[in-house]
PDB file of N, CA and C in Angstrom:
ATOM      1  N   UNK A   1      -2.720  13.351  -9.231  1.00  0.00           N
ATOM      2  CA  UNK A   1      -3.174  13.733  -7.902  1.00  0.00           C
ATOM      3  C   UNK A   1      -4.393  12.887  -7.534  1.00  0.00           C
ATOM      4  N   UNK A   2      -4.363  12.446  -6.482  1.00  0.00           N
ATOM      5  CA  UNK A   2      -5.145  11.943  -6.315  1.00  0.00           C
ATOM      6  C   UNK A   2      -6.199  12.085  -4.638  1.00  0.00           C
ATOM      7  N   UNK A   3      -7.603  12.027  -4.468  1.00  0.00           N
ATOM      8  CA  UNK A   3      -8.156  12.338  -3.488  1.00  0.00           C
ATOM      9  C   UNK A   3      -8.063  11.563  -2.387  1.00  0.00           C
ATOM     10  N   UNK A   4      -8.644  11.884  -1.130  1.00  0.00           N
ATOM     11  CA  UNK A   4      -8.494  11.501   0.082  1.00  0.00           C
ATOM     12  C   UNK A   4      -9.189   9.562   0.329  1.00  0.00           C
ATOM     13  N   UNK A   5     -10.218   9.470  -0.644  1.00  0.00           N
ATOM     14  CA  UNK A   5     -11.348   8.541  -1.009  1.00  0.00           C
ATOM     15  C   UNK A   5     -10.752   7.751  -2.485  1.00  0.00           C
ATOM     16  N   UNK A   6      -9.359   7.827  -2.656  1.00  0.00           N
ATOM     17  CA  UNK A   6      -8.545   7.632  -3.923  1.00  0.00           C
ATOM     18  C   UNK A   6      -7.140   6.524  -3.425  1.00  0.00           C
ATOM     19  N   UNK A   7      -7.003   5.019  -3.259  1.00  0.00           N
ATOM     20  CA  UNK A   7      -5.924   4.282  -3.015  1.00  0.00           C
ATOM     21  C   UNK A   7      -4.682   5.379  -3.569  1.00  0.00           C
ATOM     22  N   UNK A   8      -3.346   5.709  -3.123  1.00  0.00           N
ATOM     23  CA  UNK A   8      -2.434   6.300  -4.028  1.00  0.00           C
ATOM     24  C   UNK A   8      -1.659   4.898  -4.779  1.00  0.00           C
ATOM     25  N   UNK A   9      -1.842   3.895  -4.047  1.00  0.00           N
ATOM     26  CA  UNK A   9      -0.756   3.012  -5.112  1.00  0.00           C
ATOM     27  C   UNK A   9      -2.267   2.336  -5.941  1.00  0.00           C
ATOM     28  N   UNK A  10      -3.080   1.868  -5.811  1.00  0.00           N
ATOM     29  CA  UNK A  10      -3.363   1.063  -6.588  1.00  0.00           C
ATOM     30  C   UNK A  10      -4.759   1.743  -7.703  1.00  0.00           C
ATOM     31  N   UNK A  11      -5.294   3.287  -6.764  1.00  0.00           N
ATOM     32  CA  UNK A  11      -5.809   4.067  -7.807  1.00  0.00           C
ATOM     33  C   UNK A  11      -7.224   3.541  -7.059  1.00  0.00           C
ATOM     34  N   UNK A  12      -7.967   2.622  -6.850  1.00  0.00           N
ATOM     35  CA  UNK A  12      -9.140   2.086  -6.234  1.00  0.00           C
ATOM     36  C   UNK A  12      -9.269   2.512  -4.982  1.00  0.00           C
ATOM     37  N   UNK A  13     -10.806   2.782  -4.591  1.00  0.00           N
ATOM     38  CA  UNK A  13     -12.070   3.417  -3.748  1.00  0.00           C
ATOM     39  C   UNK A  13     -11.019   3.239  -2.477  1.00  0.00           C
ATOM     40  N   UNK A  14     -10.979   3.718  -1.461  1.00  0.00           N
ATOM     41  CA  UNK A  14     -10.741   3.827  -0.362  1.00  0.00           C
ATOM     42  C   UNK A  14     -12.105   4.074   0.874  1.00  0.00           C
ATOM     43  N   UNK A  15     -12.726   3.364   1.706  1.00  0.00           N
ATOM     44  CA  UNK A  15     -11.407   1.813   1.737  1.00  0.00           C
ATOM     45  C   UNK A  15     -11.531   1.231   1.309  1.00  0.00           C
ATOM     46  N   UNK A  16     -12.737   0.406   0.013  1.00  0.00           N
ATOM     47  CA  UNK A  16     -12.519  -0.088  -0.736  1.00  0.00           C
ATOM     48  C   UNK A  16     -14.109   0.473  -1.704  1.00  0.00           C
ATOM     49  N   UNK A  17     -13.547  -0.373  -2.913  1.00  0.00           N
ATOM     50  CA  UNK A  17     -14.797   0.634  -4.663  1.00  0.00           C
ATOM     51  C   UNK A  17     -16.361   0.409  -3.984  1.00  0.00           C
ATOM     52  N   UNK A  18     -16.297  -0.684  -3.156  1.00  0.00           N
ATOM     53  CA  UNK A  18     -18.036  -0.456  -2.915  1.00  0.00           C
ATOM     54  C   UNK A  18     -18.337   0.639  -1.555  1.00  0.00           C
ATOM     55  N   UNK A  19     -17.425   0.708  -1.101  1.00  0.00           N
ATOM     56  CA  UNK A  19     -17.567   1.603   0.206  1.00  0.00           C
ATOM     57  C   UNK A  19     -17.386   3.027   0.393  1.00  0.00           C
ATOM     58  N   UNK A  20     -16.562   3.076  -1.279  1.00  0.00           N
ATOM     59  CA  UNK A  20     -15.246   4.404  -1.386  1.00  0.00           C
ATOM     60  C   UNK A  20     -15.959   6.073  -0.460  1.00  0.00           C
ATOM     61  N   UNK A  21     -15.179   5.991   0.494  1.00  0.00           N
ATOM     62  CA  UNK A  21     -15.384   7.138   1.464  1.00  0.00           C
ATOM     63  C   UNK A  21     -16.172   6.912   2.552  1.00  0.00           C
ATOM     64  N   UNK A  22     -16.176   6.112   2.676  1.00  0.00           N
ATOM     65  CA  UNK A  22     -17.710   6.136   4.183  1.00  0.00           C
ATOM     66  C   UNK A  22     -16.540   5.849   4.929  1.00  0.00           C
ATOM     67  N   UNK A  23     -15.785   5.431   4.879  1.00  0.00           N
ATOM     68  CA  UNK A  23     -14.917   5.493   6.058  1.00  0.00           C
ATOM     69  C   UNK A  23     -13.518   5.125   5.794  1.00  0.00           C
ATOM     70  N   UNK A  24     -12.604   5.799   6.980  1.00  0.00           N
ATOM     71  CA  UNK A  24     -11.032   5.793   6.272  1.00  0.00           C
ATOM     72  C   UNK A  24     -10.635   4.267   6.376  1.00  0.00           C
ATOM     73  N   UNK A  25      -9.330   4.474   4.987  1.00  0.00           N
ATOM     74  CA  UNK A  25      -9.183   3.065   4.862  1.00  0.00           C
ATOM     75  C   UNK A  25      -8.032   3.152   5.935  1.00  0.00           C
ATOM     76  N   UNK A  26      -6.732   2.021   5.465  1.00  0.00           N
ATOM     77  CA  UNK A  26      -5.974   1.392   5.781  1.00  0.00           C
ATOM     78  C   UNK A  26      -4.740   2.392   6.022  1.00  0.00           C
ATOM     79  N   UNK A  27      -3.975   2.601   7.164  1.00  0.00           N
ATOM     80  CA  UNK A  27      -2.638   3.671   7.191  1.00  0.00           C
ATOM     81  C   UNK A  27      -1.509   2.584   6.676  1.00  0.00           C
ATOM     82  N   UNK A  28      -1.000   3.414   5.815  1.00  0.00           N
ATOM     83  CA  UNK A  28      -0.161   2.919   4.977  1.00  0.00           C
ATOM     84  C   UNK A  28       0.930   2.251   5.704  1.00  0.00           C
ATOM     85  N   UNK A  29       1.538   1.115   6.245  1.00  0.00           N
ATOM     86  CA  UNK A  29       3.095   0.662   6.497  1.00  0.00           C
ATOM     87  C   UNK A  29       3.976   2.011   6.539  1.00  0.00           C
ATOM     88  N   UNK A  30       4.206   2.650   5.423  1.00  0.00           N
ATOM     89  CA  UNK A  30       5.374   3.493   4.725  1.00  0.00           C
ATOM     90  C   UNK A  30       5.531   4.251   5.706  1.00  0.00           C
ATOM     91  N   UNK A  31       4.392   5.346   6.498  1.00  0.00           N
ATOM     92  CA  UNK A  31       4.757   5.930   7.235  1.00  0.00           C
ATOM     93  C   UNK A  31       3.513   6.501   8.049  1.00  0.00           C
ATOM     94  N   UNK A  32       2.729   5.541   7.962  1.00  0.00           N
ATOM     95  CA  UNK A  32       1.588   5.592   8.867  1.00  0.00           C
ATOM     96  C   UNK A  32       0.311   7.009   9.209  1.00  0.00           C
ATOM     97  N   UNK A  33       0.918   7.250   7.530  1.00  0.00           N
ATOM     98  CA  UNK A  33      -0.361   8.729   7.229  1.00  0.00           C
ATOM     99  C   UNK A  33      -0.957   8.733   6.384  1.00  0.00           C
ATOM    100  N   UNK A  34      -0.752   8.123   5.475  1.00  0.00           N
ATOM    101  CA  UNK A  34      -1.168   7.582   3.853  1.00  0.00           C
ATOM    102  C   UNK A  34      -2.993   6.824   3.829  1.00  0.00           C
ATOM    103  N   UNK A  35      -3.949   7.230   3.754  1.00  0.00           N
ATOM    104  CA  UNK A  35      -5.094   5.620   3.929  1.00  0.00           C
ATOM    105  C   UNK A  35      -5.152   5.274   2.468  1.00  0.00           C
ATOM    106  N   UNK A  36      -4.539   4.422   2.484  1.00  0.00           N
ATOM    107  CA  UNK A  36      -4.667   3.443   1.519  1.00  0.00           C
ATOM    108  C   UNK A  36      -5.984   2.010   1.054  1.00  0.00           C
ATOM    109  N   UNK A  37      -6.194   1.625  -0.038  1.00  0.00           N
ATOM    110  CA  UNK A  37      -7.529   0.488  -0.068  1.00  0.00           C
ATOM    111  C   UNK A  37      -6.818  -0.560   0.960  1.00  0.00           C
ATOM    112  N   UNK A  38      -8.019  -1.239   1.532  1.00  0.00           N
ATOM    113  CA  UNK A  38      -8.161  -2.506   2.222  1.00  0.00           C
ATOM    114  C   UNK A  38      -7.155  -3.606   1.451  1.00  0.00           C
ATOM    115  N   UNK A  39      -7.338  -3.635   0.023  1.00  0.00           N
ATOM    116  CA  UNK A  39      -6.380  -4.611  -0.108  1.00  0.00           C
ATOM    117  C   UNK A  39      -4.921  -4.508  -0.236  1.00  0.00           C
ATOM    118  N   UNK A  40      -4.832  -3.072  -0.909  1.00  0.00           N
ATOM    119  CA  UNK A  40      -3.095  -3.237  -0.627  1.00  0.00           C
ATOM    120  C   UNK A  40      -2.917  -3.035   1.070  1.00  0.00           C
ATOM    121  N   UNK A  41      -3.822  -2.697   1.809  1.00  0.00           N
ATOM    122  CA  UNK A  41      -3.177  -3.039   3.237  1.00  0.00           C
ATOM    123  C   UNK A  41      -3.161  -4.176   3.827  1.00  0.00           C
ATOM    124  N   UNK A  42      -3.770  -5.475   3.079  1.00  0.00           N
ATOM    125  CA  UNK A  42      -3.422  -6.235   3.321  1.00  0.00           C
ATOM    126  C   UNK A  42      -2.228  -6.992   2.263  1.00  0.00           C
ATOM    127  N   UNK A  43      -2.113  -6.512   1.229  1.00  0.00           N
ATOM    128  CA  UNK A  43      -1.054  -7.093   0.787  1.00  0.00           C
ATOM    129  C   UNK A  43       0.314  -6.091   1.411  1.00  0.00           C
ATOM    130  N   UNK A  44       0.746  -5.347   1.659  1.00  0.00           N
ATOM    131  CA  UNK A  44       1.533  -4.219   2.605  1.00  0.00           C
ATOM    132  C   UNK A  44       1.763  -5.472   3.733  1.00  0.00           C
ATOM    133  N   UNK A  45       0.812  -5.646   4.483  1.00  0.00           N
ATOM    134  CA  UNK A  45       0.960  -6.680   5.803  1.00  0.00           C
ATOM    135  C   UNK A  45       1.523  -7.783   5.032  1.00  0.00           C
ATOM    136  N   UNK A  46       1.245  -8.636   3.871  1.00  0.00           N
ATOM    137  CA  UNK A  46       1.922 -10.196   3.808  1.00  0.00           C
ATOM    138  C   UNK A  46       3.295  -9.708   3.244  1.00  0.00           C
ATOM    139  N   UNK A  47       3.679  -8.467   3.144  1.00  0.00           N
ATOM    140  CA  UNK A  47       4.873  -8.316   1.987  1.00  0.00           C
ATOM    141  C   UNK A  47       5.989  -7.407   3.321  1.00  0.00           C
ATOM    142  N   UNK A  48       5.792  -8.135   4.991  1.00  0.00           N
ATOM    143  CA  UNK A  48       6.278  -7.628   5.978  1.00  0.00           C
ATOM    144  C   UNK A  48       7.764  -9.093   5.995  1.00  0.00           C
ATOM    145  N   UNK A  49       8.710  -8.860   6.439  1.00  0.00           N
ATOM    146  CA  UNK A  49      10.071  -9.783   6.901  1.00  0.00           C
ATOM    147  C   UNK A  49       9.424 -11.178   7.172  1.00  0.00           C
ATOM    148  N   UNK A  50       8.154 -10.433   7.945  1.00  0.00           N
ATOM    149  CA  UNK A  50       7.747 -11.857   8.734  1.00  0.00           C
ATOM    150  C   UNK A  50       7.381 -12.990   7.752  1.00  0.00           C
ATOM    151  N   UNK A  51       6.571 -12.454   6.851  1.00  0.00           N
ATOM    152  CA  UNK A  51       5.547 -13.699   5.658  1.00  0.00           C
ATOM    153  C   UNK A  51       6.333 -13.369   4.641  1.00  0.00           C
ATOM    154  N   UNK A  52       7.346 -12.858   4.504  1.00  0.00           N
ATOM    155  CA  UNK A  52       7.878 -12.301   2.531  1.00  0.00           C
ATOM    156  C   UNK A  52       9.442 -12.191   2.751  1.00  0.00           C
ATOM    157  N   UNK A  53      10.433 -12.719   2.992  1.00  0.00           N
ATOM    158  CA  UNK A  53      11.721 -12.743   3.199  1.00  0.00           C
ATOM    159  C   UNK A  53      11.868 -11.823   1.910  1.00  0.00           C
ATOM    160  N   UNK A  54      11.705 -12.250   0.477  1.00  0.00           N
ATOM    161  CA  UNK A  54      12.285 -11.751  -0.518  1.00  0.00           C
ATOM    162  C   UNK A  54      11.403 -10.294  -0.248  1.00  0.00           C
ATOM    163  N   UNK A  55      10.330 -10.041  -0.595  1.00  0.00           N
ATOM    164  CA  UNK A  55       9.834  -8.861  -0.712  1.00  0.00           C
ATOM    165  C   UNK A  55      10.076  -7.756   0.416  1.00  0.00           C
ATOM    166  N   UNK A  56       9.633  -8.887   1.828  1.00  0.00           N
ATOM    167  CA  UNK A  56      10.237  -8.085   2.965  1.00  0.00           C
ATOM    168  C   UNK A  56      11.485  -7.064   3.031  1.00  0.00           C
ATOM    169  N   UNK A  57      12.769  -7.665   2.432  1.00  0.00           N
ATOM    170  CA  UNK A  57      13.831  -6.644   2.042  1.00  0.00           C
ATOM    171  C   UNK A  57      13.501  -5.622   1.552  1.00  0.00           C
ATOM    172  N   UNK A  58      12.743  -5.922   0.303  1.00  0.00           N
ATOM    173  CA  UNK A  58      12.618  -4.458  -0.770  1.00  0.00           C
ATOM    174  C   UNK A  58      12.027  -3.730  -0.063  1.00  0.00           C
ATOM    175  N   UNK A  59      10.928  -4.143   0.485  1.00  0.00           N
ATOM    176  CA  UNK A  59      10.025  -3.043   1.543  1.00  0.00           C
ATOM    177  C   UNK A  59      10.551  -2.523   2.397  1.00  0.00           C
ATOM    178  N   UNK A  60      11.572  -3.257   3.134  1.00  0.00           N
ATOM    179  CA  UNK A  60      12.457  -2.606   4.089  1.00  0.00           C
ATOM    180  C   UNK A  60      13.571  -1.291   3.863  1.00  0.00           C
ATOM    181  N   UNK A  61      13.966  -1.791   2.638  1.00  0.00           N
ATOM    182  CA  UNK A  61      15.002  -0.745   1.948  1.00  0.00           C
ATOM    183  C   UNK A  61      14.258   0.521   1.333  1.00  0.00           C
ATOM    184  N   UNK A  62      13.424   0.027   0.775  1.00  0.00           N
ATOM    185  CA  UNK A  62      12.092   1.381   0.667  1.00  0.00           C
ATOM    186  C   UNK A  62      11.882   2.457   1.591  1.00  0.00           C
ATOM    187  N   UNK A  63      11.624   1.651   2.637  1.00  0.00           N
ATOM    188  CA  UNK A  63      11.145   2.316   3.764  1.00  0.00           C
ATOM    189  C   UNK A  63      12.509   3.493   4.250  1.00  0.00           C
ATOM    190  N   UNK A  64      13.511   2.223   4.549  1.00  0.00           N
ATOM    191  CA  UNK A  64      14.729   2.587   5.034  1.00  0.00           C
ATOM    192  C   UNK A  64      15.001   4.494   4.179  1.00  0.00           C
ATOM    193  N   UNK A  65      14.931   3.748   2.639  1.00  0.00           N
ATOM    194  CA  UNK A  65      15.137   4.989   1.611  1.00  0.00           C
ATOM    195  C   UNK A  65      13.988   5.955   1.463  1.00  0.00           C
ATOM    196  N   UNK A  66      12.757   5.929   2.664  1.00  0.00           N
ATOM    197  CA  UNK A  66      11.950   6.907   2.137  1.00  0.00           C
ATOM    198  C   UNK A  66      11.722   7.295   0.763  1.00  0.00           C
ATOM    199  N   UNK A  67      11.262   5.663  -0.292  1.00  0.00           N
ATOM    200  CA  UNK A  67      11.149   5.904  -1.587  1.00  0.00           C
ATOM    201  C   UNK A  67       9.863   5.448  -1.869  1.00  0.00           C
ATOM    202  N   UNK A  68       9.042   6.294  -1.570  1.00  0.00           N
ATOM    203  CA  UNK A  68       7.512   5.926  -1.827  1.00  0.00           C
ATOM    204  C   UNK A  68       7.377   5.359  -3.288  1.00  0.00           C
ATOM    205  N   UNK A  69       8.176   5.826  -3.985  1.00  0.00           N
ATOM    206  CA  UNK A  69       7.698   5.410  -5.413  1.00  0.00           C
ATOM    207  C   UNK A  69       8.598   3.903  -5.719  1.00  0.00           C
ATOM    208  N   UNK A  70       9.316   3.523  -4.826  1.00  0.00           N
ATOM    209  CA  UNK A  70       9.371   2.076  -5.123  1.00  0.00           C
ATOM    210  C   UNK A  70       8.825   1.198  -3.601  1.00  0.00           C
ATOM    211  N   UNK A  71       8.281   2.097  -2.855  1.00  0.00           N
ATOM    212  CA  UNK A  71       7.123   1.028  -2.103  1.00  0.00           C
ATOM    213  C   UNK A  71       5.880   0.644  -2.457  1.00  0.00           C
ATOM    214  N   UNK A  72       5.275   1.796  -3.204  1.00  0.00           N
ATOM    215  CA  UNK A  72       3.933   1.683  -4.516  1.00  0.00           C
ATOM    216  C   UNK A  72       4.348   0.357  -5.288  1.00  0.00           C
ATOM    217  N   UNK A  73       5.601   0.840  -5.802  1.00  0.00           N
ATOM    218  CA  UNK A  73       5.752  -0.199  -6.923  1.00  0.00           C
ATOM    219  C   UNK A  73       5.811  -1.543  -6.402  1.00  0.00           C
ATOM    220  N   UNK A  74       6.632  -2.154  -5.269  1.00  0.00           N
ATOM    221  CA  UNK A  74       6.659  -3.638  -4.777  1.00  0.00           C
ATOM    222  C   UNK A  74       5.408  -4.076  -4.423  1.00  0.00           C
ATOM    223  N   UNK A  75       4.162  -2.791  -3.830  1.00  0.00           N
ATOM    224  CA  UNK A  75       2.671  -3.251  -3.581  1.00  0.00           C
ATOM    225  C   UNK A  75       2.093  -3.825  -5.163  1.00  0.00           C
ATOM    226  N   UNK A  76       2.228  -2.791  -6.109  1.00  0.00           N
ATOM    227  CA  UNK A  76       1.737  -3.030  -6.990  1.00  0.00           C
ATOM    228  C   UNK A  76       2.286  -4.475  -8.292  1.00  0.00           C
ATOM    229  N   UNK A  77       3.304  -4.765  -8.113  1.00  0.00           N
ATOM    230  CA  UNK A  77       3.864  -5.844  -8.321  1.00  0.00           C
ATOM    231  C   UNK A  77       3.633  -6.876  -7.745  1.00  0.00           C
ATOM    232  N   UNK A  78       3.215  -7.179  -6.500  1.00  0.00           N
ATOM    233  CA  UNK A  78       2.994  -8.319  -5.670  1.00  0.00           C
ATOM    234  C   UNK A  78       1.490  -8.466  -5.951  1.00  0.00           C
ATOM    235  N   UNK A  79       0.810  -7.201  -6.123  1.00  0.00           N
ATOM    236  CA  UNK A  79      -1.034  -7.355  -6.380  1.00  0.00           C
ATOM    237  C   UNK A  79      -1.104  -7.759  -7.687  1.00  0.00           C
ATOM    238  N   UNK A  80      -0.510  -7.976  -8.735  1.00  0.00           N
ATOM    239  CA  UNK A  80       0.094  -8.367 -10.089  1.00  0.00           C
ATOM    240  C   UNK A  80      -0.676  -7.242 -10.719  1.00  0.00           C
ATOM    241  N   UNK A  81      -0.298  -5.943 -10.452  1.00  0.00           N
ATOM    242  CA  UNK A  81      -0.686  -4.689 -11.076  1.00  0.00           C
ATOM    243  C   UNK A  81       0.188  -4.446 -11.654  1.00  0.00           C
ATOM    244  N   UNK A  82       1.424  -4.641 -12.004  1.00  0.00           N
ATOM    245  CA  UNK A  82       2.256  -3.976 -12.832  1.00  0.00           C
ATOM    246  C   UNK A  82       3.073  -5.768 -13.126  1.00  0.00           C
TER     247      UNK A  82
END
């Protein structure tokens, strides 16, 4: 479980470790309720159809499948977290 001031995919400060809580981070791609850290929202943005053909799919089918736990995972794979 994790808190409001808590990334859910990557576990780091929201919006980011030096700032964590002074202000909301990033709404998640997935479904635009999530605040997620500054950087997976910017890696979320390069891993869109537009800049990521290959990844773009997975994210898309994610989305498509409402499978949060393999949209975490393609963030966290592309941030070379997993």
């Amino acid at each position: 479980m994790t808190d409001s001031h808590t990334c859910p995919i990557c576990s780091g400060g929201v919006p980011t470790d030096e700032r964590r809580g002074e202000y909301p981070g990033a709404l998640s791609r997935f479904d635009n309720e999530r605040c997620i850290c500054s950087v997976c929202g910017q890696a979320e943005a390069l891993l869109t159809p537009f800049f990521s053909t290959t990844y773009g799919l997975f994210m898309r089918k994610a989305q498509e499948a409402r499978d949060w736990r393999e949209w975490r995972r393609i963030v966290r794979i592309y941030r070379g977290l997993e």
